[in-house]
Protein backbone atom coordinates (compact mmCIF):
# COMPACT_ATOMS: atom_id res chain seq x y z
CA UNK A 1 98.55 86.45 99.07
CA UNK A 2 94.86 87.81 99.58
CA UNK A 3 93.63 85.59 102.19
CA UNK A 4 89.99 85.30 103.10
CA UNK A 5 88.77 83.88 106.31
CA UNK A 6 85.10 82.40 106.30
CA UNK A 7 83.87 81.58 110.06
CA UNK A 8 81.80 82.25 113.33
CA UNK A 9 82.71 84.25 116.70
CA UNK A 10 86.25 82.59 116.43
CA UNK A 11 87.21 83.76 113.31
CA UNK A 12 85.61 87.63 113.83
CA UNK A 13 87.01 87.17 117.16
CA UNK A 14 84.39 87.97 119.85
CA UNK A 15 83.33 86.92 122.34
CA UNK A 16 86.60 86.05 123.99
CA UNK A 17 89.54 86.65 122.60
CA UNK A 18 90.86 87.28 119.45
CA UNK A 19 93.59 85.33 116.94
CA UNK A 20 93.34 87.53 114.18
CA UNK A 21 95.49 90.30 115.12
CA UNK A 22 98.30 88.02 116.11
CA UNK A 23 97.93 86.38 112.88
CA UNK A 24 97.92 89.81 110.78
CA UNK A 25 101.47 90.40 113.20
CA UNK A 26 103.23 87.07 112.10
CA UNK A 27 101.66 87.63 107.93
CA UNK A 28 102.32 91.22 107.60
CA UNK A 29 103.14 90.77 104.14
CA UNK A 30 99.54 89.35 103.54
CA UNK A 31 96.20 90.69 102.42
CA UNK A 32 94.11 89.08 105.73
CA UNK A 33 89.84 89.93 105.20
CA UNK A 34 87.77 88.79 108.08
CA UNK A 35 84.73 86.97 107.34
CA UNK A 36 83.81 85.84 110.69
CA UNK A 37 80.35 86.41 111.97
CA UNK A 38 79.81 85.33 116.01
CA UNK A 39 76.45 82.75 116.16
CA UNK A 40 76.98 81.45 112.30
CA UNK A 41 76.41 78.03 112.13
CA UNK A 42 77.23 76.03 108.77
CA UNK A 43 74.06 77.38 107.19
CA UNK A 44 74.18 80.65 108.52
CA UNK A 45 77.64 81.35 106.83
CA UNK A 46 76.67 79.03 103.43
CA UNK A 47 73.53 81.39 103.21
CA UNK A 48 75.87 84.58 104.49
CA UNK A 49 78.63 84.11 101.74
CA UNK A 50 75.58 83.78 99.07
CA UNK A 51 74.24 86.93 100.05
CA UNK A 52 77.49 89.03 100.84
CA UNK A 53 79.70 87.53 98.24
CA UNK A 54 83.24 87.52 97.86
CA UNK A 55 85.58 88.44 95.44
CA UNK A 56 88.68 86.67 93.90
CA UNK A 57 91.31 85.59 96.92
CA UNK A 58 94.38 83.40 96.57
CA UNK A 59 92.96 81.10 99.24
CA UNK A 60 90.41 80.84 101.68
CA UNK A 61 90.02 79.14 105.50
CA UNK A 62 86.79 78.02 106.22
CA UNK A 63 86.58 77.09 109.99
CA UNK A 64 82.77 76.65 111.48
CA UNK A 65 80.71 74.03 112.87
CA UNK A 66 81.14 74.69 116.67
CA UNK A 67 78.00 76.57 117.06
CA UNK A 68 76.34 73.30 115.67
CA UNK A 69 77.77 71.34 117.73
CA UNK A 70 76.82 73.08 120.70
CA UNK A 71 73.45 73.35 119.00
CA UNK A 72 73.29 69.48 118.69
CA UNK A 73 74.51 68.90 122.34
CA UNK A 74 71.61 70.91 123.74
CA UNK A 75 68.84 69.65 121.30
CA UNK A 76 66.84 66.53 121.99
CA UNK A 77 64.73 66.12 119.08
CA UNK A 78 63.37 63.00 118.20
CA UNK A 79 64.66 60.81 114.90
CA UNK A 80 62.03 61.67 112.17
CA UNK A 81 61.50 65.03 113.19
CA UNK A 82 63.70 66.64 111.03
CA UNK A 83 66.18 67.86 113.93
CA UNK A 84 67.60 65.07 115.70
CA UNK A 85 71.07 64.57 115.62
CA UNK A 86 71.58 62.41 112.86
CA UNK A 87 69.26 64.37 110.60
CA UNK A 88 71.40 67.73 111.56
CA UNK A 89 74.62 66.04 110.53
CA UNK A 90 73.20 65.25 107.13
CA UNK A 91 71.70 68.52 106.54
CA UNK A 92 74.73 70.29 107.85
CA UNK A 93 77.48 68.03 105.90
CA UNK A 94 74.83 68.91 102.31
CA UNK A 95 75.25 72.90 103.43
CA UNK A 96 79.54 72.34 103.98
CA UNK A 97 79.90 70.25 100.76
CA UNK A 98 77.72 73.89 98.80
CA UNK A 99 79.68 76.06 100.75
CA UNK A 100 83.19 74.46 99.65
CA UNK A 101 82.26 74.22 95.97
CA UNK A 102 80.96 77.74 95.83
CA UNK A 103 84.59 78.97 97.47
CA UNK A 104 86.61 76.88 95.40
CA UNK A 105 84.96 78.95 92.43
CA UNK A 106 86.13 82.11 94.35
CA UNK A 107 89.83 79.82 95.42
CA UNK A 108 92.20 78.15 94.47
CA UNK A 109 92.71 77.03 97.42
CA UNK A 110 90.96 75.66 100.45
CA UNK A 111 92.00 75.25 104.11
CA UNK A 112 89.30 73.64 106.25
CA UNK A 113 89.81 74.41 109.64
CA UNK A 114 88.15 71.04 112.38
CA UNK A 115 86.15 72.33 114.48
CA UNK A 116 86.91 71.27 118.16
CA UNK A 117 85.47 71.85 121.63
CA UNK A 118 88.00 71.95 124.03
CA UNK A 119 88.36 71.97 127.60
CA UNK A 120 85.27 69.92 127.92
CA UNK A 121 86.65 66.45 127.99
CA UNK A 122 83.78 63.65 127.50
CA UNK A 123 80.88 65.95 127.37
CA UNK A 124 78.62 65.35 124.59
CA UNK A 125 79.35 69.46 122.78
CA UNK A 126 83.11 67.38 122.66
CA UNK A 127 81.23 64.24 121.12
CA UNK A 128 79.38 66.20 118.54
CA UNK A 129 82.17 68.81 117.95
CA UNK A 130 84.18 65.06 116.82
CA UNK A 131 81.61 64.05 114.87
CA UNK A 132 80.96 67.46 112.76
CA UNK A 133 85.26 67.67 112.56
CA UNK A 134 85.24 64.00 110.53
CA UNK A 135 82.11 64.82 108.95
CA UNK A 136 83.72 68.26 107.26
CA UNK A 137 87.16 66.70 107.22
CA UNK A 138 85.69 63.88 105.09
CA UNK A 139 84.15 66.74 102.32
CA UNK A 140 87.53 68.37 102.17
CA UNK A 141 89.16 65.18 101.63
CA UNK A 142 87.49 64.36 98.47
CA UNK A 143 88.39 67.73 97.04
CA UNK A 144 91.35 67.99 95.73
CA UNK A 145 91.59 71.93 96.51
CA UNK A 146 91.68 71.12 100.40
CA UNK A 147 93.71 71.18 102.95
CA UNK A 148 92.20 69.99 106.83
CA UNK A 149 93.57 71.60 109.66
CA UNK A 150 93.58 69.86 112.68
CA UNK A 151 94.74 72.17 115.74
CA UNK A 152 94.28 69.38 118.04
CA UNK A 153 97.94 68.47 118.03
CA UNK A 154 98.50 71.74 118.33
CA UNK A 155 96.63 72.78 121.69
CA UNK A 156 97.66 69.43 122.93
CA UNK A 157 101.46 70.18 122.72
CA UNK A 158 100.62 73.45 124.31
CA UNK A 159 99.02 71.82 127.24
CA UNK A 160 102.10 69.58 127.83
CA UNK A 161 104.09 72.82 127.91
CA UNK A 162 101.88 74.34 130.56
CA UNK A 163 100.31 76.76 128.53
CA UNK A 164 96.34 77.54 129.26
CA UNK A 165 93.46 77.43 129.99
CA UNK A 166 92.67 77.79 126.03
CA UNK A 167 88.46 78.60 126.66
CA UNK A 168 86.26 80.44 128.56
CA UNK A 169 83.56 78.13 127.76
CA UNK A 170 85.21 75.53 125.55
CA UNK A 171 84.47 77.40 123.17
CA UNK A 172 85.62 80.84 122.88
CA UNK A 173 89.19 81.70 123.26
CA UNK A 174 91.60 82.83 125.98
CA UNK A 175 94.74 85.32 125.19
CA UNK A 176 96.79 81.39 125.21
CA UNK A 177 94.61 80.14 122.99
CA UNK A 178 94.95 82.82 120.47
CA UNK A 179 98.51 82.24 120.62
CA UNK A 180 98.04 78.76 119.93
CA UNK A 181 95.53 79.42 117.14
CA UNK A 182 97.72 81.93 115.06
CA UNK A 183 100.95 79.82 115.21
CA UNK A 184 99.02 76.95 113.99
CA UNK A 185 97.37 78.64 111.34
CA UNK A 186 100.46 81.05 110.41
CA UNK A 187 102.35 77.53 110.01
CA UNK A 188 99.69 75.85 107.70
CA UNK A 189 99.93 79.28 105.29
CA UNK A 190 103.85 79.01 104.89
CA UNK A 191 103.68 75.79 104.17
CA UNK A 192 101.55 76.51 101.26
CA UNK A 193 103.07 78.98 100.44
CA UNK A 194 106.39 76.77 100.25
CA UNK A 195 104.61 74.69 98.04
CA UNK A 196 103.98 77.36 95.68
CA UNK A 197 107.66 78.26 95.73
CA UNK A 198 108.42 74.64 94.48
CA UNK A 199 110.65 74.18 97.70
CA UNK A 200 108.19 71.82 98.89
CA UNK A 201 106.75 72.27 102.50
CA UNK A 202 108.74 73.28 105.60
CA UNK A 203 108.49 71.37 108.62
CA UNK A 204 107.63 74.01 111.34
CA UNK A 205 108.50 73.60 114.90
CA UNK A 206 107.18 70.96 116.93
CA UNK A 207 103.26 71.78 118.56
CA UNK A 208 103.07 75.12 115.94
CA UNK A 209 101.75 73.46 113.30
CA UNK A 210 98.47 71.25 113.99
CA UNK A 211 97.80 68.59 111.66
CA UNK A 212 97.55 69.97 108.19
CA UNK A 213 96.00 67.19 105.77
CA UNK A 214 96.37 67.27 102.28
């Protein structure tokens, strides 16, 4: 499959560390592009793709939104200013919902990764990194195209194992969390791709897989 991945810093895999050339290792027999720009928020990479482009791919992971929740933690703005919290969401969700329906003309098929904020446990970037995940989660669900990936599950299994620290920051990743990241996402791709084959999708090994939503 020709597999394009639409994101920020995590996806194009600086600063910190990087899960996409663990994840070319475990899909050799994959066409992998790297669409990840570090700083993009939603808009930045909705107004990025319409300028750049992208050609015809077999399916496409979208995973952004932690810059804007970072960017929602730190801003104060006042309701009826046009950048409070609650008038970001809205704007934000509008740009998500243009940004899936111009892939899906580009996709077949959609994976929409949550975004998360980890590490940080009851700070508000977590809050708002919550809120933007069931935001996003709740566009993909109403396509039909869509798959959510949740790698909550994922990093939480990993934890119990004694695997970490995941962050630097709670945002960017550690070597463990890139592990943790490219099992998770290698796992959601077979099981498409299992789907394809009409064999129905595998059950990967326990704490691999994150939650992938259909």
């Amino acid at each position: 499959m020709r597999i394009a991945f639409l994101g920020d810093s995590l996806t194009e895999g600086w600063p910190g560390a990087a899960y996409f050339p663990l994840l070319q290792r475990r899909l050799p027999h994959h066409e992998l592009l790297n669409r990840g720009k570090a700083g993009d928020t939603v808009a930045d990479l909705w107004a990025r793709m319409q300028f750049e482009g992208l050609g015809p791919v077999d399916l496409a992971v979208i995973w952004v939104g932690a810059n804007d929740a970072v960017i929602g933690a730190w801003d104060a703005s006042v309701p009826g200013s046009g950048w409070s919290w609650p008038e970001r969401l809205a704007r934000l969700s509008g740009d998500y919902d243009e940004l899936l329906e111009w892939t899906e003309a580009r996709a077949p098929r959609l994976v929409v990764v949550r975004p998360l904020i980890l590490e940080a446990e009851g700070s508000l970037w977590e809050e708002r990194a919550a809120e933007v995940g069931e935001a996003l989660a709740g566009l993909a669900a109403a396509r039909s195209t869509c798959r959510e990936l949740d790698l909550r599950p994922a990093f939480a299994t990993a934890a119990r194992s004694g695997e970490g620290p995941f962050t630097t920051d709670g945002v960017h990743f550690t070597d463990a969390g890139t592990e943790v990241v490219a099992r998770a996402l290698a796992s959601a791709i077979g099981a498409i791709e299992a789907e394809d084959d009409d064999h129905g999708a595998t059950e990967p090994a326990d704490g691999d897989e994150g939650e992938l939503v259909q």
